[in-house]
N, C-alpha and C. Protein backbone atom coordinates (compact mmCIF):
# COMPACT_ATOMS: atom_id res chain seq x y z
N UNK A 1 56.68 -98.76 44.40
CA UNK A 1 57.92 -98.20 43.89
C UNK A 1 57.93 -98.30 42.37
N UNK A 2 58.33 -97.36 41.25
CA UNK A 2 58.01 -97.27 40.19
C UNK A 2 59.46 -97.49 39.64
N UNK A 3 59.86 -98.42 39.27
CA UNK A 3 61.08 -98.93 37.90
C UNK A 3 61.17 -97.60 37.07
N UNK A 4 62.49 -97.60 37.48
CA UNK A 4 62.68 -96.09 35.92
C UNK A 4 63.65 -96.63 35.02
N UNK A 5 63.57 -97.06 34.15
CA UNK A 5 64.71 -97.78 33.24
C UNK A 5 65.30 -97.05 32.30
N UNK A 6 66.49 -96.86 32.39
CA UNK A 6 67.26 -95.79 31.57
C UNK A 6 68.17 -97.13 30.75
N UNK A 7 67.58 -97.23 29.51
CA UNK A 7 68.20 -97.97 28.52
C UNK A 7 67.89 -97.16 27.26
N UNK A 8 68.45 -97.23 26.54
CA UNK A 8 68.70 -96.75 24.96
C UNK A 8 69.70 -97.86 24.15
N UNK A 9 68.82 -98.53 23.22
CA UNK A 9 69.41 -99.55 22.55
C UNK A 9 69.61 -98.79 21.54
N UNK A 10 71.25 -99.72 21.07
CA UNK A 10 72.24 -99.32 19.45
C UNK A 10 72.05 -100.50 18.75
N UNK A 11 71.51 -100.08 17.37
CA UNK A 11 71.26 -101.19 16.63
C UNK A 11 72.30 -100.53 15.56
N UNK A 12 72.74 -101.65 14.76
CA UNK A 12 73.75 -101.09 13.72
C UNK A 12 72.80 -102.21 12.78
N UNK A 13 72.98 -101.65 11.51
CA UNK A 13 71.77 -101.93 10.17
C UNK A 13 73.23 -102.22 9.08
N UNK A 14 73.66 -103.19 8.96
CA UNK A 14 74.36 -102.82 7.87
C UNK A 14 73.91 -103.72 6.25
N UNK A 15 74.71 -103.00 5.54
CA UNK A 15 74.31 -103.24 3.90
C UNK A 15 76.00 -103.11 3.22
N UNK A 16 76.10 -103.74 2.42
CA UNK A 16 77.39 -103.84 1.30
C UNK A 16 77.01 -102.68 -0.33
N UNK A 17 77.94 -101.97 -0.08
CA UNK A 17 77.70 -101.17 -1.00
C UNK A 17 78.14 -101.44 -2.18
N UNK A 18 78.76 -103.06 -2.46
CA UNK A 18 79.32 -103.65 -3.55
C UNK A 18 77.32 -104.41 -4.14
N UNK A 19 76.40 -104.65 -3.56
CA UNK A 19 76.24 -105.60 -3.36
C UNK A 19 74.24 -104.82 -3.34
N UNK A 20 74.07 -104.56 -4.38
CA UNK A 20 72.68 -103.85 -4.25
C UNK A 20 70.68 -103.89 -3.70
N UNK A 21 71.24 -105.46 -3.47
CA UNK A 21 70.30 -106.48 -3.35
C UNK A 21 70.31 -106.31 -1.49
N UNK A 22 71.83 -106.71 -1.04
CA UNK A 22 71.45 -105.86 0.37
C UNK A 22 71.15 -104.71 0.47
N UNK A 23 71.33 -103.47 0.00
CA UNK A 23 70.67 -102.22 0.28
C UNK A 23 69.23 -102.39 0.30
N UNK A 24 68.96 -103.08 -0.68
CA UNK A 24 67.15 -103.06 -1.17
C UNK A 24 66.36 -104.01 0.05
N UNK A 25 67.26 -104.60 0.67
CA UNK A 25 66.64 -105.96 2.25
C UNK A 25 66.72 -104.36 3.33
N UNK A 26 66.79 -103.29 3.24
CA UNK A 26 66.69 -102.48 4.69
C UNK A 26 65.04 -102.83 4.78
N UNK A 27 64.56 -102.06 4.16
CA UNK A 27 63.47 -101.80 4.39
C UNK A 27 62.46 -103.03 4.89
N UNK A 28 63.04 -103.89 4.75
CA UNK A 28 62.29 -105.37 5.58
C UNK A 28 63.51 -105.51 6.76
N UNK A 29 64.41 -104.97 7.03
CA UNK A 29 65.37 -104.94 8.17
C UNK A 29 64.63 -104.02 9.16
N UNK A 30 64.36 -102.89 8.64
CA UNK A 30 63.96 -101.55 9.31
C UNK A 30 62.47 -102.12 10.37
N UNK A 31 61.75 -102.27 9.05
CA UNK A 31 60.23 -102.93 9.61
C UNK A 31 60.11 -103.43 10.91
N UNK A 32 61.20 -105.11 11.01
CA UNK A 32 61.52 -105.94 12.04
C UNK A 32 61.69 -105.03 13.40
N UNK A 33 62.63 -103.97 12.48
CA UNK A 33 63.24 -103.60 14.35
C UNK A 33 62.17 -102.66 14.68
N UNK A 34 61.55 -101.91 13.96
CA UNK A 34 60.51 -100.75 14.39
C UNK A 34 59.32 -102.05 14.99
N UNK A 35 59.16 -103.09 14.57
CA UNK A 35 58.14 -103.79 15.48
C UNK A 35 58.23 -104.85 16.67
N UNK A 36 59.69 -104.75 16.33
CA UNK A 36 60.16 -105.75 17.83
C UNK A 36 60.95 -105.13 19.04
N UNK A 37 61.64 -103.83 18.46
CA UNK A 37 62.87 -103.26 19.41
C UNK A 37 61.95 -102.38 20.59
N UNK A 38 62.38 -102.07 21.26
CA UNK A 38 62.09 -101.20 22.65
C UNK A 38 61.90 -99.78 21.86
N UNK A 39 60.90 -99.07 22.50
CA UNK A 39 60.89 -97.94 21.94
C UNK A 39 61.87 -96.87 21.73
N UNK A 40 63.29 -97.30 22.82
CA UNK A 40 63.97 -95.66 23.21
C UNK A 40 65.31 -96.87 22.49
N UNK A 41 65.56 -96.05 21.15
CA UNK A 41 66.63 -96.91 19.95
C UNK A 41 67.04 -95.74 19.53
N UNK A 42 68.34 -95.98 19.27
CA UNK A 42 69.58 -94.93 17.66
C UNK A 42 70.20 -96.29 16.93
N UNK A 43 69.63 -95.96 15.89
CA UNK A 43 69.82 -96.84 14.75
C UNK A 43 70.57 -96.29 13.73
N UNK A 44 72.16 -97.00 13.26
CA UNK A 44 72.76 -96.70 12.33
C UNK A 44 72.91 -97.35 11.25
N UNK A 45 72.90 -96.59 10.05
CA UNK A 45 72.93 -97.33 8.93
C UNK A 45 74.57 -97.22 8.59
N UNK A 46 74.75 -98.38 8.14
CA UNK A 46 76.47 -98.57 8.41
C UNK A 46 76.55 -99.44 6.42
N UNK A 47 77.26 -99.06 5.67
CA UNK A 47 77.39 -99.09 4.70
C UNK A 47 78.98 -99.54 4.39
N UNK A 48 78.72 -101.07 4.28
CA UNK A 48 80.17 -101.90 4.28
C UNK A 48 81.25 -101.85 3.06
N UNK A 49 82.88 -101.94 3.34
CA UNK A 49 83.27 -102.45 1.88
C UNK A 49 83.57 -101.06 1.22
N UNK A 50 83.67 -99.84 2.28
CA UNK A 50 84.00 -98.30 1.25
C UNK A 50 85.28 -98.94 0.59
N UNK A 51 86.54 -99.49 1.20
CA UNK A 51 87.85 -100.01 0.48
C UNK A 51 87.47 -100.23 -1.02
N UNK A 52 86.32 -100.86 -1.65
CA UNK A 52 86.15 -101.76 -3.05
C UNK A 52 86.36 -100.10 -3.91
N UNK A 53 86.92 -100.94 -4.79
CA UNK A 53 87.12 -100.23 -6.69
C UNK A 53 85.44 -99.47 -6.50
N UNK A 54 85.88 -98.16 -6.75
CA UNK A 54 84.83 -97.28 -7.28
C UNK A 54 83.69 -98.10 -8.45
N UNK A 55 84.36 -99.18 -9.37
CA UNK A 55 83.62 -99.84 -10.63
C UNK A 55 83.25 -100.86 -9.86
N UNK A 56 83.58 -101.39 -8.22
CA UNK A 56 82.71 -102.60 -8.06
C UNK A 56 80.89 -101.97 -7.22
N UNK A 57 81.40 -100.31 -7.14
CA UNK A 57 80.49 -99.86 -6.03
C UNK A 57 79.04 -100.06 -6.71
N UNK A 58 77.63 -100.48 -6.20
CA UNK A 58 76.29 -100.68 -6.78
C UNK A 58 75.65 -99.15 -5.91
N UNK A 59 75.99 -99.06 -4.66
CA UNK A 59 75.11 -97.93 -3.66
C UNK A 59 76.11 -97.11 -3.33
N UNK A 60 75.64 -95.82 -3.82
CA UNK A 60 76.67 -94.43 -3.66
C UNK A 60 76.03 -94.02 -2.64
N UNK A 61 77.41 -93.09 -2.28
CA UNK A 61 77.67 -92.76 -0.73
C UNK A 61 76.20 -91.84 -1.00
N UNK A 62 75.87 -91.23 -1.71
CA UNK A 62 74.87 -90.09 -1.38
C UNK A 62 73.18 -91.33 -1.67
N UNK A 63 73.29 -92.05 -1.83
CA UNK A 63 72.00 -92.78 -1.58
C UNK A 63 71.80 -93.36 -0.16
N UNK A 64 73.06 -93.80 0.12
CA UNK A 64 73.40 -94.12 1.63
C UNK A 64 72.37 -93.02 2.48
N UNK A 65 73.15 -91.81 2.43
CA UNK A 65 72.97 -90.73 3.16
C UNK A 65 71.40 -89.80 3.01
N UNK A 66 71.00 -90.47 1.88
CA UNK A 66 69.71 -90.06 1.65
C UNK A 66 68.95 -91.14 2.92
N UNK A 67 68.95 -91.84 2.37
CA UNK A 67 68.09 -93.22 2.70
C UNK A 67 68.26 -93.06 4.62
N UNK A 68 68.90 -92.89 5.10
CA UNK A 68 69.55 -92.76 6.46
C UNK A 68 68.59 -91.47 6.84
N UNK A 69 68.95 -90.39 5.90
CA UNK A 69 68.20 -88.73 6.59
C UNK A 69 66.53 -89.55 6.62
N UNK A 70 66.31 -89.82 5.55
CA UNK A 70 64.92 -90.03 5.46
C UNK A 70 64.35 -90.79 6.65
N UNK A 71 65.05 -91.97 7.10
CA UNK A 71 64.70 -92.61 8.05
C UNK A 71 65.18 -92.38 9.34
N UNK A 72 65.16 -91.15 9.26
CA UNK A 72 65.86 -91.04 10.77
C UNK A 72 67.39 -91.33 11.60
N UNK A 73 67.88 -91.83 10.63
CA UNK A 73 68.93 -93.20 11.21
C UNK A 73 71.01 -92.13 11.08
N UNK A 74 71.19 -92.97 11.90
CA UNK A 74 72.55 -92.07 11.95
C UNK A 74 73.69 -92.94 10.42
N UNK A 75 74.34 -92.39 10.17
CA UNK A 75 74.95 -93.11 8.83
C UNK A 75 76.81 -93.07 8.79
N UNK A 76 77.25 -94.49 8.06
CA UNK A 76 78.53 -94.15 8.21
C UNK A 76 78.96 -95.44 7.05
N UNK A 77 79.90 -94.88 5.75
CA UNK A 77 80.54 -96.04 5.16
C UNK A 77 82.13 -96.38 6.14
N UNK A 78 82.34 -97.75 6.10
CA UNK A 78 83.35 -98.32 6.79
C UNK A 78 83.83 -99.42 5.97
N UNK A 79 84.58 -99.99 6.33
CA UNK A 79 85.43 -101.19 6.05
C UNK A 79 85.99 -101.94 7.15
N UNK A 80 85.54 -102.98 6.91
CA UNK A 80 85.89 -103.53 8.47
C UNK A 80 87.20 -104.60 8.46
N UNK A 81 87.41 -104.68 6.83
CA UNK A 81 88.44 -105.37 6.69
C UNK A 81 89.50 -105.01 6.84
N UNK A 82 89.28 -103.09 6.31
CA UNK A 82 90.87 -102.43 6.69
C UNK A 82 90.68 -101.65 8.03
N UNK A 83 89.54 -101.84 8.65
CA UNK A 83 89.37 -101.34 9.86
C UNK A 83 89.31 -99.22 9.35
N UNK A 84 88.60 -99.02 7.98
CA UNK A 84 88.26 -97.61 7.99
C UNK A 84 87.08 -97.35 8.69
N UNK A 85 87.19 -96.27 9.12
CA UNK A 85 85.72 -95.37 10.01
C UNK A 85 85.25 -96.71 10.59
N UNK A 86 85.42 -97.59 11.01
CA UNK A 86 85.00 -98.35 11.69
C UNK A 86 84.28 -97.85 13.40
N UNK A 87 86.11 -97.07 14.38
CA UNK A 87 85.95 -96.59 15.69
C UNK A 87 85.01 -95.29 15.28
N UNK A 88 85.37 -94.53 13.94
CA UNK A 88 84.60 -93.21 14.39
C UNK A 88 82.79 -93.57 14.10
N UNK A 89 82.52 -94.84 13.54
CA UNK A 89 81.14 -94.71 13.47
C UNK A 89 80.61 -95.18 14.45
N UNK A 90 81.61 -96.22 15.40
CA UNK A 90 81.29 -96.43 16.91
C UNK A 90 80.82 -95.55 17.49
N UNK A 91 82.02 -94.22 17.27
CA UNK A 91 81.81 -93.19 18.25
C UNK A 91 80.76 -92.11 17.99
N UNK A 92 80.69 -92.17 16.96
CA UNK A 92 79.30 -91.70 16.65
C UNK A 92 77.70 -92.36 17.27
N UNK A 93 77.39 -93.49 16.80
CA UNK A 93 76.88 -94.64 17.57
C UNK A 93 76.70 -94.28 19.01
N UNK A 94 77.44 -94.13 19.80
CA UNK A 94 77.76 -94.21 20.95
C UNK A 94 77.20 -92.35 21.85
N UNK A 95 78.30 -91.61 21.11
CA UNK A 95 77.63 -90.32 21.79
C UNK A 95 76.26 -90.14 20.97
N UNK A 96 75.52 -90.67 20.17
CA UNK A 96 73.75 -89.90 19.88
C UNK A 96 73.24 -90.93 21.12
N UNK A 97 73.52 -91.99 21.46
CA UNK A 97 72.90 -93.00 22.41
C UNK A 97 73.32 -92.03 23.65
N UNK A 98 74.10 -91.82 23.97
CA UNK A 98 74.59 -91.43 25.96
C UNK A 98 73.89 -89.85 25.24
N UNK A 99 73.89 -88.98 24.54
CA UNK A 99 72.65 -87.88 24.32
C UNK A 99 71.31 -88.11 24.22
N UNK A 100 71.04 -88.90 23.57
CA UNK A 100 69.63 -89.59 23.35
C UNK A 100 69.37 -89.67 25.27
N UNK A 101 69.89 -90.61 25.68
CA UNK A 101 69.67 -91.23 27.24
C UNK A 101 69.70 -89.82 28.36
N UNK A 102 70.90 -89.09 27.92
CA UNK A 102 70.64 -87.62 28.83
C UNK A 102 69.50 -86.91 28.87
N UNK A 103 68.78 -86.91 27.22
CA UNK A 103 67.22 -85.98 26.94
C UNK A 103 66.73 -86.94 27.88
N UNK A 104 66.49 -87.98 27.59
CA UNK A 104 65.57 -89.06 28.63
C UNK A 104 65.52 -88.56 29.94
N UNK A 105 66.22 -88.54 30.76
CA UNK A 105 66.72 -88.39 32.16
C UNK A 105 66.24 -86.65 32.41
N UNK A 106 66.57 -85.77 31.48
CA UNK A 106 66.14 -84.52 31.98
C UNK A 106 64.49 -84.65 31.36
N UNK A 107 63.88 -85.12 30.54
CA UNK A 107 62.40 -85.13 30.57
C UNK A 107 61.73 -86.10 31.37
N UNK A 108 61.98 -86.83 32.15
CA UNK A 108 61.63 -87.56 32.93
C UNK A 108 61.68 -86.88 34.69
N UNK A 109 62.96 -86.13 34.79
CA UNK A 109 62.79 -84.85 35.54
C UNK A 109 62.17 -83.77 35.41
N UNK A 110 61.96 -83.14 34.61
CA UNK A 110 60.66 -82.62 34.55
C UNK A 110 59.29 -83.15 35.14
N UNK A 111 59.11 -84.09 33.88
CA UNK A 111 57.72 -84.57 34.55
C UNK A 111 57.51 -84.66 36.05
N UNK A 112 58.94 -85.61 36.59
CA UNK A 112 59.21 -85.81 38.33
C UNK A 112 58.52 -84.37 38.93
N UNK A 113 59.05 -83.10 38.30
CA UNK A 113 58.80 -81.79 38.98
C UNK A 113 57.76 -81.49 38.78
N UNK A 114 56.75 -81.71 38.11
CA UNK A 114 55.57 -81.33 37.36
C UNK A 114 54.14 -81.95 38.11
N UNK A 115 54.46 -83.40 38.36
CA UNK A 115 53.78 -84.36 39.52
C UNK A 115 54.32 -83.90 40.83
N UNK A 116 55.42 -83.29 41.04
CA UNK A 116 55.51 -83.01 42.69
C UNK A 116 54.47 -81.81 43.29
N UNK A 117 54.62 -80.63 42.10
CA UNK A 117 54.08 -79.23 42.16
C UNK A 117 53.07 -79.34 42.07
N UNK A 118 51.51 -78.63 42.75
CA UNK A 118 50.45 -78.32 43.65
C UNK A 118 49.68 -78.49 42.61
N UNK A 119 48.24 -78.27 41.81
CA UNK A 119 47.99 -78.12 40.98
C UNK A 119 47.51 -76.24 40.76
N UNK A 120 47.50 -75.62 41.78
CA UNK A 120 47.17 -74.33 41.82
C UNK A 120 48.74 -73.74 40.98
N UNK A 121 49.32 -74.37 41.52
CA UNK A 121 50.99 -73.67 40.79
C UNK A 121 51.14 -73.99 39.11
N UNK A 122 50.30 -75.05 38.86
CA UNK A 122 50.51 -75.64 37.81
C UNK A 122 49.60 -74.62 36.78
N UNK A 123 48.42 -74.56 37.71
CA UNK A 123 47.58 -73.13 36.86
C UNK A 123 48.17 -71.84 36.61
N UNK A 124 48.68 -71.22 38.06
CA UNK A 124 49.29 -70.16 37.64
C UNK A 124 50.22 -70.29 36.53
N UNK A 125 51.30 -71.32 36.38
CA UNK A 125 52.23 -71.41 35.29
C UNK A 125 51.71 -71.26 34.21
N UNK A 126 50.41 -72.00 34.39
CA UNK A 126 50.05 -71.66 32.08
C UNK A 126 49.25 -69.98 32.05
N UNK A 127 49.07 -69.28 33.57
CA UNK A 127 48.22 -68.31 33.31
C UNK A 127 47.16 -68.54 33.06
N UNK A 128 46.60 -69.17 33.67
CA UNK A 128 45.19 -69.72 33.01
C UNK A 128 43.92 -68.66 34.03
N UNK A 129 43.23 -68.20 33.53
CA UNK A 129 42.15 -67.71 34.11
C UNK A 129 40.73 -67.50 33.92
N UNK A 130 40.20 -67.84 34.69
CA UNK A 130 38.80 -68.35 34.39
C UNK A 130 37.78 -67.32 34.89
């Protein structure tokens, strides 16, 4: 009997955007999880402390958002003190994971259909002729 494990881990990455020295620790954050986490991950970069004085900010929102595209990673500034974008970066968080896990489940059906079907059917499908 073959285990089919439908997990998709949420990692949340966060950094203080008062605070530039954490932005510059991702990339030894990132490393860790790309060599310890399970392969099937949505990783958000979550950028703390939007509430602070524009003059205390060190990491602007558009380095955030760079740094995030580049790495793949889903992105969101919050405040957790005044409770801003806090739920919507949850919910963000949350539906790329239950989408992420749906692709899973329909390519894994596939394949299911792909191993059931004959291998003569499997030829005709690519047209293959010899």
């Amino acid at each position: 009997m073959q285990y089919q494990q439908d997990i998709i881990v949420m990692q949340m990455l966060f950094y203080d955007i008062t605070d530039l020295n954490s932005f510059n620790s991702l990339e030894k954050w990132l490393d860790d999880i790309y060599k310890y986490a399970e392969p099937d991950f949505v990783i958000m970069l979550i950028g703390n402390k939007c509430d602070s004085l524009e003059t205390e900010r060190q990491v602007s929102t558009e380095i955030g958002k760079n740094y995030a595209k580049q790495h793949n990673l889903l992105f969101c500034e919050i405040s957790v003190r005044k409770s801003i974008n806090v739920e919507e970066a949850l919910m963000q968080l949350l539906e790329k994971t239950v989408s992420k896990l749906e692709d899973k489940k329909e390519e894994e059906e596939v394949k299911k259909s792909m191993k059931d079907q004959p291998i003569t059917d499997s030829i005709s499908f690519w047209n293959i002729k010899c």
